[in-house]
Protein backbone atom coordinates (compact mmCIF):
# COMPACT_ATOMS: atom_id res chain seq x y z
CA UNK A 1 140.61 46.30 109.24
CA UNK A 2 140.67 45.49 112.87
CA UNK A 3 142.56 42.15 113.68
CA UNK A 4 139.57 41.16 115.42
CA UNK A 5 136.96 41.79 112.38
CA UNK A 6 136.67 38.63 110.31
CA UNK A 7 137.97 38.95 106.66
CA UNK A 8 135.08 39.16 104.06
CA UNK A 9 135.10 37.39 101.20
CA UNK A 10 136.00 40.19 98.82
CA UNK A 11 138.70 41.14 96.59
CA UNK A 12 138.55 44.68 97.06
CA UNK A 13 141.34 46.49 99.16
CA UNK A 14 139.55 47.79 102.10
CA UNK A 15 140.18 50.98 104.88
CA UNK A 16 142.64 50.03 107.70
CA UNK A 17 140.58 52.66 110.18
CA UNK A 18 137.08 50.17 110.21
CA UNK A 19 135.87 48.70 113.47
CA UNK A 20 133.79 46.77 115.00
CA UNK A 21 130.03 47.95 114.96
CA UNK A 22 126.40 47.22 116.72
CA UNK A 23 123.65 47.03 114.73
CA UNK A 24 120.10 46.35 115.17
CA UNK A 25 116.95 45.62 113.05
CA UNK A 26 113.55 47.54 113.36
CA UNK A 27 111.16 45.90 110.94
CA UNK A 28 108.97 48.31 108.75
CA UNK A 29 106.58 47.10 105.78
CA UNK A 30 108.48 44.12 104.05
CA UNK A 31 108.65 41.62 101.31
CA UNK A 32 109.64 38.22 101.13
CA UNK A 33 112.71 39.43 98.95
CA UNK A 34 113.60 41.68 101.80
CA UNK A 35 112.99 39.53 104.77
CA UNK A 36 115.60 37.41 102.99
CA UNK A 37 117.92 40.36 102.30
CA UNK A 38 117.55 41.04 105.93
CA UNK A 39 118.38 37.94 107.17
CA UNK A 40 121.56 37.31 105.10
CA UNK A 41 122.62 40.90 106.02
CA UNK A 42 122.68 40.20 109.47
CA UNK A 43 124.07 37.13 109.26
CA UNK A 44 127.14 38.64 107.28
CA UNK A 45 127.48 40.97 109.80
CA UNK A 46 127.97 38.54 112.40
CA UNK A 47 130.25 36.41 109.92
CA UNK A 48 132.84 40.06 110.01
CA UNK A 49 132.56 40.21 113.54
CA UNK A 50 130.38 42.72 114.54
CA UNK A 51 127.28 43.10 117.49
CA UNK A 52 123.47 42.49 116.36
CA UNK A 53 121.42 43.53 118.66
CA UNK A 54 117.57 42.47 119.16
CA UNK A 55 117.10 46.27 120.53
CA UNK A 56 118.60 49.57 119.69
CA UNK A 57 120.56 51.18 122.70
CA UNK A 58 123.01 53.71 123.55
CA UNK A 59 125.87 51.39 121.56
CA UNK A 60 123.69 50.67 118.56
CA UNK A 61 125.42 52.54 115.46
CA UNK A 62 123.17 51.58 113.21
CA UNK A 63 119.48 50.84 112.46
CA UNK A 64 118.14 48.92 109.75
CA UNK A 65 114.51 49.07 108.94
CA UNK A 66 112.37 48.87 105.76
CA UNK A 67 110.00 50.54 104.00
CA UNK A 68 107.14 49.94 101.15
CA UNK A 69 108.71 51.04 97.77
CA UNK A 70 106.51 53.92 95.98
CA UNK A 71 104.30 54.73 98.85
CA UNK A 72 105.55 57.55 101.41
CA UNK A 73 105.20 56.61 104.94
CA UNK A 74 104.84 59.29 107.39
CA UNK A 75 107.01 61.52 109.13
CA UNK A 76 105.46 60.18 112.54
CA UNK A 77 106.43 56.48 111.39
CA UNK A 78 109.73 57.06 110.20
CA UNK A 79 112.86 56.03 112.14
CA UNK A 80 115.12 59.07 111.15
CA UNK A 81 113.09 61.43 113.00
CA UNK A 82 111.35 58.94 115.64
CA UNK A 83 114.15 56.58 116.27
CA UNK A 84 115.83 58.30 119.88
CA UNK A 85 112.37 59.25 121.46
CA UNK A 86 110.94 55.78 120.67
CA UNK A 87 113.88 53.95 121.90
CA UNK A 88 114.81 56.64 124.63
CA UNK A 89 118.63 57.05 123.47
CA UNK A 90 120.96 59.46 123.94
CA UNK A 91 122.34 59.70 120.37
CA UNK A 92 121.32 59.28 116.94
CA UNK A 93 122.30 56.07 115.51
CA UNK A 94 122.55 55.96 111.22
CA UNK A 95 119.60 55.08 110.08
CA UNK A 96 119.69 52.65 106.74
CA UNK A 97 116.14 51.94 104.80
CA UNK A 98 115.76 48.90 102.65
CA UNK A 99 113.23 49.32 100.39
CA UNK A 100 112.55 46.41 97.61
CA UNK A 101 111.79 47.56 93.93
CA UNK A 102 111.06 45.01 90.82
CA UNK A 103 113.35 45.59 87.98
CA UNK A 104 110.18 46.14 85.58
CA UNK A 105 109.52 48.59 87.43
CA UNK A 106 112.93 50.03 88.39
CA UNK A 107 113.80 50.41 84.49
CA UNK A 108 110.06 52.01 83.72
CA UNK A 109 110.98 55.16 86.23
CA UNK A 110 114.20 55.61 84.88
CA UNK A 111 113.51 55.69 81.41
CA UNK A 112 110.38 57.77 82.59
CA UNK A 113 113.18 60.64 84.22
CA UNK A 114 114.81 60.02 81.06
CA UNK A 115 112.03 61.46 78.80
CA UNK A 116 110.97 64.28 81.15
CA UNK A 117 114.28 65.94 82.13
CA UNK A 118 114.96 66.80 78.31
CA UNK A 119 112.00 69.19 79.03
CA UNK A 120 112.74 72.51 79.90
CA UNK A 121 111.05 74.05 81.80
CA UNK A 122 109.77 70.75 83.75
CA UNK A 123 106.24 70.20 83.77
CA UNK A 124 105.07 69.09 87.13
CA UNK A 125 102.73 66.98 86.23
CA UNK A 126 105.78 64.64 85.04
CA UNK A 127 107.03 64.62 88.70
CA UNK A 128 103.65 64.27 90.49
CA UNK A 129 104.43 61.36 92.91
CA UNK A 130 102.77 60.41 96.31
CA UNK A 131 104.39 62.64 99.25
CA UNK A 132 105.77 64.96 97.65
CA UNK A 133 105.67 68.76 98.28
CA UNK A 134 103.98 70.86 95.16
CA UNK A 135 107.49 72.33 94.31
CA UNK A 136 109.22 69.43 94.35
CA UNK A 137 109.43 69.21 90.76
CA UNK A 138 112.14 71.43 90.88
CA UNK A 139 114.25 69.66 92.87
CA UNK A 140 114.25 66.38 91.15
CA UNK A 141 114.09 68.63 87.89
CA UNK A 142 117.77 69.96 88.55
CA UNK A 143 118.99 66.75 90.37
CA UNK A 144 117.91 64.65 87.20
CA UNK A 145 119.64 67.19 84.67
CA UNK A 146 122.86 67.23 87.36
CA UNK A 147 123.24 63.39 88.47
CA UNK A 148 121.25 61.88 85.53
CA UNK A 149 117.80 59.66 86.23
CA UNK A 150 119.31 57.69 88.65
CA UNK A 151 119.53 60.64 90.76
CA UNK A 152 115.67 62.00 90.56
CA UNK A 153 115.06 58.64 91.57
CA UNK A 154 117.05 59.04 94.74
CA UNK A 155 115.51 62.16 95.35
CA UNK A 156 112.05 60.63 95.33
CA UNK A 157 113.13 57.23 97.53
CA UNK A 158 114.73 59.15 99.95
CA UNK A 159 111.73 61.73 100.32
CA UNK A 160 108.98 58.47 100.30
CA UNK A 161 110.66 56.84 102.79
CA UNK A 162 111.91 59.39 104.82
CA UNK A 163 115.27 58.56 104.84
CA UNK A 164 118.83 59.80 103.76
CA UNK A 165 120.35 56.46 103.74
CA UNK A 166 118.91 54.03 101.39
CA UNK A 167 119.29 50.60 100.13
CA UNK A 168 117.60 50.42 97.44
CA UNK A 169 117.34 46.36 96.39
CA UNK A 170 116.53 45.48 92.96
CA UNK A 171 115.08 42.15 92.09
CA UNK A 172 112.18 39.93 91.71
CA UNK A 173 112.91 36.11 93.73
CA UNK A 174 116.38 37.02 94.54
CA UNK A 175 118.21 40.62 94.56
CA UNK A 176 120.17 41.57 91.36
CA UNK A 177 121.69 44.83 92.63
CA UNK A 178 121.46 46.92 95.80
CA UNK A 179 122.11 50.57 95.59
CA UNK A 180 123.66 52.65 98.20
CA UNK A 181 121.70 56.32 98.77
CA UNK A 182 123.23 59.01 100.35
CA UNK A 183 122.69 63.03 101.50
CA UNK A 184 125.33 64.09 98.52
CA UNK A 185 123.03 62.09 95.43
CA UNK A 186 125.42 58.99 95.71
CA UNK A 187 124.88 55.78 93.88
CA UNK A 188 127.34 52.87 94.07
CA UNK A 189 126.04 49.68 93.20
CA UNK A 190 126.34 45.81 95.19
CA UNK A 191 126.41 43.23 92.32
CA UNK A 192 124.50 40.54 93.38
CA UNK A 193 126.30 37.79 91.10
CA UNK A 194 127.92 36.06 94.04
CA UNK A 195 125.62 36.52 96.99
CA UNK A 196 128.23 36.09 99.54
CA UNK A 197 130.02 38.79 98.27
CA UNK A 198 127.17 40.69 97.50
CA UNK A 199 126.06 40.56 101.29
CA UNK A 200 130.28 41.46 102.01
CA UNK A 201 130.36 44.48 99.75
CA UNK A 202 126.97 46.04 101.50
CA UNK A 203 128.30 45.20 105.13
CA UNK A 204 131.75 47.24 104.36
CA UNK A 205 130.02 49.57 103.02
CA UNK A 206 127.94 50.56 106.13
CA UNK A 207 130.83 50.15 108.53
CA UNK A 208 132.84 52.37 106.57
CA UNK A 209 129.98 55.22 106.44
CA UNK A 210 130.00 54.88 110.48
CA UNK A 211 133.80 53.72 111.19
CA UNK A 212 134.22 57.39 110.82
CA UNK A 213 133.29 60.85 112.40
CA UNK A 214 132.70 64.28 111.29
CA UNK A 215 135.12 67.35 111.69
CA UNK A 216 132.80 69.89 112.34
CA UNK A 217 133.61 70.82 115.45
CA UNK A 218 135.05 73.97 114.82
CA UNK A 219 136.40 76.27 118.02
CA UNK A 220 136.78 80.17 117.84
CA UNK A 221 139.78 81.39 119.10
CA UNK A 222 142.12 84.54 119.27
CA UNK A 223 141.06 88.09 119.16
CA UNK A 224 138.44 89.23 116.56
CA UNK A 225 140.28 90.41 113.55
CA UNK A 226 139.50 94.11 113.53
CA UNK A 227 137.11 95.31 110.81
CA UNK A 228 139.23 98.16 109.65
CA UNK A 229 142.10 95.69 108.91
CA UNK A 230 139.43 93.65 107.07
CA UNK A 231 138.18 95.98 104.69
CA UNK A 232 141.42 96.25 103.64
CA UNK A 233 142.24 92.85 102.66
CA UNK A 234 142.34 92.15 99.19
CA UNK A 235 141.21 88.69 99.41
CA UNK A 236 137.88 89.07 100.57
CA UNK A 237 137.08 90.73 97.43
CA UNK A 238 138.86 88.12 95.84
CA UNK A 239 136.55 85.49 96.93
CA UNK A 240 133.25 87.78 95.75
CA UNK A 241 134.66 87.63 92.27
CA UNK A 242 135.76 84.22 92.39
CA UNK A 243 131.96 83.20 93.11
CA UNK A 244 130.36 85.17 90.56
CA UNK A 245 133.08 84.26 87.95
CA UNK A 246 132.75 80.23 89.11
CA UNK A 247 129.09 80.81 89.29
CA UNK A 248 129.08 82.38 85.57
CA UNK A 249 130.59 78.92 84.67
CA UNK A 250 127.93 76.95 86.46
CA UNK A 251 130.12 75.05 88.54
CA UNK A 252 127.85 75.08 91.65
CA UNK A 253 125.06 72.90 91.81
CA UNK A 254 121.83 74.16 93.04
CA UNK A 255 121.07 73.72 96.87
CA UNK A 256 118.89 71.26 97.57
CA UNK A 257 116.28 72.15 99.89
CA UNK A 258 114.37 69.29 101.92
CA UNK A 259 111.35 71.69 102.46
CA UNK A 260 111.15 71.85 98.43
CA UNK A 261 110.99 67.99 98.84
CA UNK A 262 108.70 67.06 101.26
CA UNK A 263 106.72 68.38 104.14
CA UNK A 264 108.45 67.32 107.11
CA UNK A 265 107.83 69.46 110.45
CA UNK A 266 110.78 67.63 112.23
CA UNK A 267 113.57 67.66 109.47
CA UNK A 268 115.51 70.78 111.47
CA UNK A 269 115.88 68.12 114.57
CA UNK A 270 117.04 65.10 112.43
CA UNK A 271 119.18 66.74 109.43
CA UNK A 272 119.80 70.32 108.10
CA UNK A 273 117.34 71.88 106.32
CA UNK A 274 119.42 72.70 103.06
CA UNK A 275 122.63 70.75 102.48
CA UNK A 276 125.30 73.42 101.17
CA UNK A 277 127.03 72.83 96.78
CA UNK A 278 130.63 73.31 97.73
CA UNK A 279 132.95 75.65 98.76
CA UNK A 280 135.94 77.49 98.21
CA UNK A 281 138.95 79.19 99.81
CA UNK A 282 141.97 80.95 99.53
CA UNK A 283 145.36 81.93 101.12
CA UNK A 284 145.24 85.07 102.64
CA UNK A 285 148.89 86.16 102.39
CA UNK A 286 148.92 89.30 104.80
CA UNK A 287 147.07 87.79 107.57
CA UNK A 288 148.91 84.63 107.24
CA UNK A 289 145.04 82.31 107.05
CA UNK A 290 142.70 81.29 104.94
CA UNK A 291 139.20 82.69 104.07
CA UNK A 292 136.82 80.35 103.36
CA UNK A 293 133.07 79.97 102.49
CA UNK A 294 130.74 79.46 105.42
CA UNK A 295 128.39 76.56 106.11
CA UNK A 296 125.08 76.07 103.59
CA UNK A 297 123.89 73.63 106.16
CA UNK A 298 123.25 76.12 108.54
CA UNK A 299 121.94 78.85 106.41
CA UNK A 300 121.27 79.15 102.59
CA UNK A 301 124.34 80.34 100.99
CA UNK A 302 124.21 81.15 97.07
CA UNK A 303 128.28 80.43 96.22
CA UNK A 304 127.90 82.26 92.89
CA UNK A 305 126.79 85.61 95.21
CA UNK A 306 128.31 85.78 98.31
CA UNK A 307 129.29 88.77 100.71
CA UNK A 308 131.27 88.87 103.52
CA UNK A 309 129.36 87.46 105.79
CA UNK A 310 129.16 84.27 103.94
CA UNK A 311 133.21 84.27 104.79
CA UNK A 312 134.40 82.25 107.41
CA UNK A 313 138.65 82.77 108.95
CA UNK A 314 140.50 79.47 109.12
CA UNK A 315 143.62 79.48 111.38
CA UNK A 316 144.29 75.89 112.16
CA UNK A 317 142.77 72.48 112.68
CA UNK A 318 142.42 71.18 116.16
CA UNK A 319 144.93 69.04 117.36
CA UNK A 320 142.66 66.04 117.12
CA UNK A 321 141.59 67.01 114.02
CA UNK A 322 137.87 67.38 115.01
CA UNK A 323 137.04 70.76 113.40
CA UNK A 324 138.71 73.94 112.37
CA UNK A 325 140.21 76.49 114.38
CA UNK A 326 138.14 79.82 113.72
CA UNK A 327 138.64 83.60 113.89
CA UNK A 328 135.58 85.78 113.75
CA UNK A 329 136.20 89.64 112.52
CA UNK A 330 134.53 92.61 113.86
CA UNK A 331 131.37 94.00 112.91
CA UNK A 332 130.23 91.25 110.54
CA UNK A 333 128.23 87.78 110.62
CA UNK A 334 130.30 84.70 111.63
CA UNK A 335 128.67 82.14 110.93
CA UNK A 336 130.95 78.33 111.05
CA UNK A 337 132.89 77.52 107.88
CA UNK A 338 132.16 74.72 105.53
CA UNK A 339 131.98 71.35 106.71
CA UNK A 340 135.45 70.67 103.83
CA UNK A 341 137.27 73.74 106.23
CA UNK A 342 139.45 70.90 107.91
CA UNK A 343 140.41 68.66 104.77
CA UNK A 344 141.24 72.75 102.69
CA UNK A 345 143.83 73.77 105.29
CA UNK A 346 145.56 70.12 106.74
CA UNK A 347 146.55 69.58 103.31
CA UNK A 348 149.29 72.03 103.83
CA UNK A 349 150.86 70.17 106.08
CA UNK A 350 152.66 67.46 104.19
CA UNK A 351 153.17 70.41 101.31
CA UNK A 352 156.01 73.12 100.84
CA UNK A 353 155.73 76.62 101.25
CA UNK A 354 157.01 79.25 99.00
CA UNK A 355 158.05 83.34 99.77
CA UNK A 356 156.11 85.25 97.57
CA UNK A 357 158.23 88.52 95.90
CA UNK A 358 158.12 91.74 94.89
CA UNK A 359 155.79 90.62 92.26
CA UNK A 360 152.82 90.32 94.71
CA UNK A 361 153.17 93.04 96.74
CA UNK A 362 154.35 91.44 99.65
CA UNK A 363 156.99 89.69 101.46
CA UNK A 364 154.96 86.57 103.12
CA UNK A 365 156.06 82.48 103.17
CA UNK A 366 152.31 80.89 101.86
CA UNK A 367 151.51 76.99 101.29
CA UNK A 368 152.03 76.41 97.62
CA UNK A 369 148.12 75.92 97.16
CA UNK A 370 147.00 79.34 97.03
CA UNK A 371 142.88 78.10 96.29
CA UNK A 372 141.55 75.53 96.68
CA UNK A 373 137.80 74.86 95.13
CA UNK A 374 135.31 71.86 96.07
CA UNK A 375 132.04 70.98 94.75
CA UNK A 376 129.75 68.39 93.57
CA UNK A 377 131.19 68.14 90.21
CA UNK A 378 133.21 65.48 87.86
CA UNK A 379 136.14 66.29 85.49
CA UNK A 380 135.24 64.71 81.94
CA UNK A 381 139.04 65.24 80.69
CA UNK A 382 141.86 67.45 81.49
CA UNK A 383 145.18 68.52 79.53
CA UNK A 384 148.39 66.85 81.38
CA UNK A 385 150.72 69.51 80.11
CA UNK A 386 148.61 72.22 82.16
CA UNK A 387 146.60 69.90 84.97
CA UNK A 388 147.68 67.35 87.44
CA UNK A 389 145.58 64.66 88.72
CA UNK A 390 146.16 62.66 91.64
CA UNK A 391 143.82 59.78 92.53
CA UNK A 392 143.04 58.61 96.07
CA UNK A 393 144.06 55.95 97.97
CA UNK A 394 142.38 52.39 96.62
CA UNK A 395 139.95 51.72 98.87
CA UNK A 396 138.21 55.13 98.64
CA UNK A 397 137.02 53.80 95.17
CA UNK A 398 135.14 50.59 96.21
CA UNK A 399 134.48 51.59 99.57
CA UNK A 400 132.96 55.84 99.50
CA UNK A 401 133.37 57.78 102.55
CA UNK A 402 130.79 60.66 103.50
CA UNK A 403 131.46 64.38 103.42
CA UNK A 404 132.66 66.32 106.37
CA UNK A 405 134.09 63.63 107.79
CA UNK A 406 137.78 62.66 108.74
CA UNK A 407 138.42 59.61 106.67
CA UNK A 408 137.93 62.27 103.80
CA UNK A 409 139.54 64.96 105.06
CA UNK A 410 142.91 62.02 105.57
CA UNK A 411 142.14 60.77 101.95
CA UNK A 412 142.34 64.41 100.36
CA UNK A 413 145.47 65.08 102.10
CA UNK A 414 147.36 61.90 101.61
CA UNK A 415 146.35 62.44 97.84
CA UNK A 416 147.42 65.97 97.28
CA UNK A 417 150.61 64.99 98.84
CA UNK A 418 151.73 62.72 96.48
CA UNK A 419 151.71 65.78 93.72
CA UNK A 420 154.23 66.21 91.60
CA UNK A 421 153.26 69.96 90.56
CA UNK A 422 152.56 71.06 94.21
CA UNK A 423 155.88 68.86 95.76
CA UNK A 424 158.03 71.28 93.10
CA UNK A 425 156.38 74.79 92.82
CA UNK A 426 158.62 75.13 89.70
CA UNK A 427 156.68 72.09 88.14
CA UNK A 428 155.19 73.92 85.79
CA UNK A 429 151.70 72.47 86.19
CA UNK A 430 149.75 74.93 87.88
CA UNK A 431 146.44 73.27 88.45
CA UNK A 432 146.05 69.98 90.80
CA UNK A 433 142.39 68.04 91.10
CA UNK A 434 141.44 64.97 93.12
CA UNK A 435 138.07 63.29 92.37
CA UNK A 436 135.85 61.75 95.51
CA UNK A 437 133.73 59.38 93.67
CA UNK A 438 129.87 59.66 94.75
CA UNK A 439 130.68 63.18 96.37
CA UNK A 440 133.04 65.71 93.60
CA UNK A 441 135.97 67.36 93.40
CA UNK A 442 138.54 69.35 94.62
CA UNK A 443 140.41 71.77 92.70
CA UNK A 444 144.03 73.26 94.04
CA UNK A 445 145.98 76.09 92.36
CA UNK A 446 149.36 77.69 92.86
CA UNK A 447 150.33 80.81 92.97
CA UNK A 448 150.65 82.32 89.31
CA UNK A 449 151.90 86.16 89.72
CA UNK A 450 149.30 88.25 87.67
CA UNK A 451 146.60 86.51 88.19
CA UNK A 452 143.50 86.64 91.36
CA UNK A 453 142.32 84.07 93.46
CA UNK A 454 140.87 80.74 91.01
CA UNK A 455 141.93 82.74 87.41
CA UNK A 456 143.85 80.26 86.59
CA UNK A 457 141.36 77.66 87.81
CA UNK A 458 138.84 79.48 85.65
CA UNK A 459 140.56 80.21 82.73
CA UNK A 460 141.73 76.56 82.70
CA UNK A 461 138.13 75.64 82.44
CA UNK A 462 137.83 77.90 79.61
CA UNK A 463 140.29 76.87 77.74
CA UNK A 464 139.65 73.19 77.92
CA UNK A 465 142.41 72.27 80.03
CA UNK A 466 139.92 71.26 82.98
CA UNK A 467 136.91 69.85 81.37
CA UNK A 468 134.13 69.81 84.29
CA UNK A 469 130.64 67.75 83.53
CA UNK A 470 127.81 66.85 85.75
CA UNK A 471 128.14 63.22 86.35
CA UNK A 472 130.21 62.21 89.07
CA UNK A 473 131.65 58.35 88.73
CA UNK A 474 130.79 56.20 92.05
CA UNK A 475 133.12 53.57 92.01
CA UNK A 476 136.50 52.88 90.41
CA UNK A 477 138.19 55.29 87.49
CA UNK A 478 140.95 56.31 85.45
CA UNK A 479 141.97 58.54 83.12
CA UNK A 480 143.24 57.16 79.61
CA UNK A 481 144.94 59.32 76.45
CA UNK A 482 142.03 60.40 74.67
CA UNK A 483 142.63 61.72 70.51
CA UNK A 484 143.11 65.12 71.47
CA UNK A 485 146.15 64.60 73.94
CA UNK A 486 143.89 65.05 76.55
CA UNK A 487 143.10 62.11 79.94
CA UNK A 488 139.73 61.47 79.59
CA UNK A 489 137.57 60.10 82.25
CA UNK A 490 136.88 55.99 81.66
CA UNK A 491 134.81 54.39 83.98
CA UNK A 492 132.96 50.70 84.35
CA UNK A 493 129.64 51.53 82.47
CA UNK A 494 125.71 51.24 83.82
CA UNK A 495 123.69 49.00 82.65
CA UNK A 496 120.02 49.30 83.78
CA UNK A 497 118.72 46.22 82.25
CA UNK A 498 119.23 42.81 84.83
């Protein structure tokens, strides 16, 4: 942390790249539980150093309002998509909601998504809250079965209050918990035991979301890559079968569509319409780049079906590291790659490259990680003979970056560069996976001569050497010996009751 940020009272190790921050507070419908959660939350801002403002400007990087719990507000009312025309700025600071909810009530909805999402198919009736749009049973039907009750409820908060980023405080005189929502289906949890720290923990939090900035600025350069020379590649074929295969396996998780949600007019000026499941790439070895999936924000894209022009042809990162450096090809759509296009190719940099032989056709020097495979996924257990795991950096554990950003493109990186199998292509691992808690994983393989882009990756899933499962942890893990010889996943559990 900055040297002039005050310390906060917590224990946990923290980012070195967080700085200072202006914040301001918009009051929306309140209780007396959150005027006081407000209060405190300012002050511990102040405490660590950072601006409060009385109005939002052209500095402010965050806004903190509040919102009724169960009742949608409208469209009209809500900050997200009213916040720069009301307050004439220039930019759109992160808006946080606070929304209060007593536990009796907190543990009735869950164990209510509990009982419904074992039906199949849903019933709509089961998901027929206020503000909602009719199909929206869907949506927190296969966010439920994918992220667990916790995560229908997210889906419902965030479409009430019209808002991505939501604290959700739990508690009837004083707060127990506070929840952290994000775009992804995130859930950490602040422990309200010891209220100063409590108040700490949410603070770091926030600044970490905005002490960092996304790397989607992607720039087209070169010549177009002829079409004739493209419809000769192998790989682009590679990655149509490498969808349908992962696809097959269920790996990608349904797109989640805000108009399927709720009935906003305004979402396409405030936040994509459709936030994308993953994406995947792989080393093109005759053109010397890597093809990757496009963007889902910007169009749907279904990963387990895609054609060429859902292809996107990585060259570089820009020297500041602010997006991806692009070629388009002739004759087909190019639409920007993934927002994960940065963090898939800089993680070559800190990793050899090998000369592929006879055996593949071609004479070419290629990063070790041939594919590379990210989605919103968790690995349940993996074989250490066959798989590699490499954890993150501490702080990403306690403190959760967001996607498409550079503080996760620099964890990724720093992470696979510590591996053992990809640091010695003869290691004879040849499968490497990083988990980003609240957000997925990401899946690198080498080069194994008789096999096509992700076999191995999916034939390791197969056979039980990569064991992937829905729930994704949101905090700290590890992986201990499990009976079978397998690492299996151990995290801190949930408990819903207070």
């Amino acid at each position: 942390m900055n040297s002039h940020l005050k310390e906060p009272t917590t224990a946990k190790p923290t980012h070195p790249w967080l700085r200072r921050i202006h914040v301001a507070f918009v009051p929306g419908p309140t209780t007396p539980l959150l005027e006081e959660v407000v209060s405190n939350l300012l002050h511990h801002f102040r405490l660590q150093g950072h601006q409060i403002q009385v109005t939002p400007d052209d500095h402010t990087d965050v806004i903190l309002t509040t919102a009724p719990f169960g009742e949608p507000i409208g469209w009209r009312q809500a900050l997200l998509f009213t916040a720069r025309r009301r307050f004439n700025l220039r930019r759109s600071p992160t808006i946080y909601t606070l929304t209060h909810v007593l536990p009796e009530e907190f543990r009735r909805l869950l164990d209510h998504f509990q009982a419904v999402l074992t039906k199949e198919p849903p019933d709509p009736a089961d998901y027929a809250f206020p503000g909602l749009s009719p199909q929206a049973h869907h949506v927190l039907f296969e966010q439920g079965r994918r992220g667990g009750p916790i995560l229908a409820l997210e889906r419902l908060v965030q479409a009430q209050t019209k808002s991505i980023r939501v604290l959700l405080v739990v508690g009837d005189d004083c707060p127990l918990v506070a929840y952290h929502f994000d775009l992804v289906g995130a859930h950490p949890r602040s422990e309200a035991e010891d209220l100063a720290s409590f108040y700490d923990d949410i603070v770091l939090r926030v600044v970490t979301t905005v002490s960092t900035r996304e790397v989607t600025e992607h720039k087209v350069v070169g010549e177009p890559i002829p079409s004739a020379l493209w419809r000769r590649l192998d790989t682009p074929k590679a990655m149509h079968v490498a969808g349908q295969q992962l696809g097959k396996r269920n790996f990608f998780t349904q797109m989640v569509r805000i108009a399927d949600l709720v009935q906003v007019p305004a979402v396409a000026d405030a936040v994509a319409s459709q936030y994308s499941e993953g994406c995947f790439a792989t080393w093109d070895p005759t053109l010397g780049v890597l093809i990757a999936t496009v963007t889902g924000s910007a169009r749907p894209v279904d990963k387990g079906s895609i054609t060429d022009d859902d292809l996107a042809v990585i060259v570089g990162v820009q020297p500041d590291g602010s997006g991806a450096l692009v070629r388009h090809v002739e004759g087909k759509r190019n639409d920007p790659p993934s927002s994960e296009a940065v963090e898939m190719m800089d993680m070559n940099g800190p990793l050899p490259t090998i000369t592929l032989g006879p055996v593949w056709g071609i004479s070419a020097q290629v990063p070790v990680a041939r594919s590379k495979l990210h989605g919103h996924r968790g690995i349940g257990a993996y074989d250490p003979h066959q798989v590699e795991y490499v954890p993150l950096d501490p702080p990403y554990y306690h403190y959760l970056v967001s996607c498409a950003t550079d503080a996760q493109a620099r964890g990724i990186k720093a992470a696979f560069a510590r591996s053992e199998a990809l640091q010695n292509p003869d290691d004879p691992r040849q499968v490497v996976f990083t988990v980003l808690p609240g957000h997925g994983v990401v899946i690198v393989e080498k080069w194994v001569p008789g096999t096509a882009p992700f076999q191995v990756i999916w034939e390791y899933m197969d056979a039980g050497y990569l064991q992937v499962e829905n729930r994704i942890p949101q905090g700290p893990m590890e992986y201990v010996l499990g009976p079978d010889g397998r690492m299996v996943l151990r995290t801190a559990p949930v408990e819903w009751a207070f």
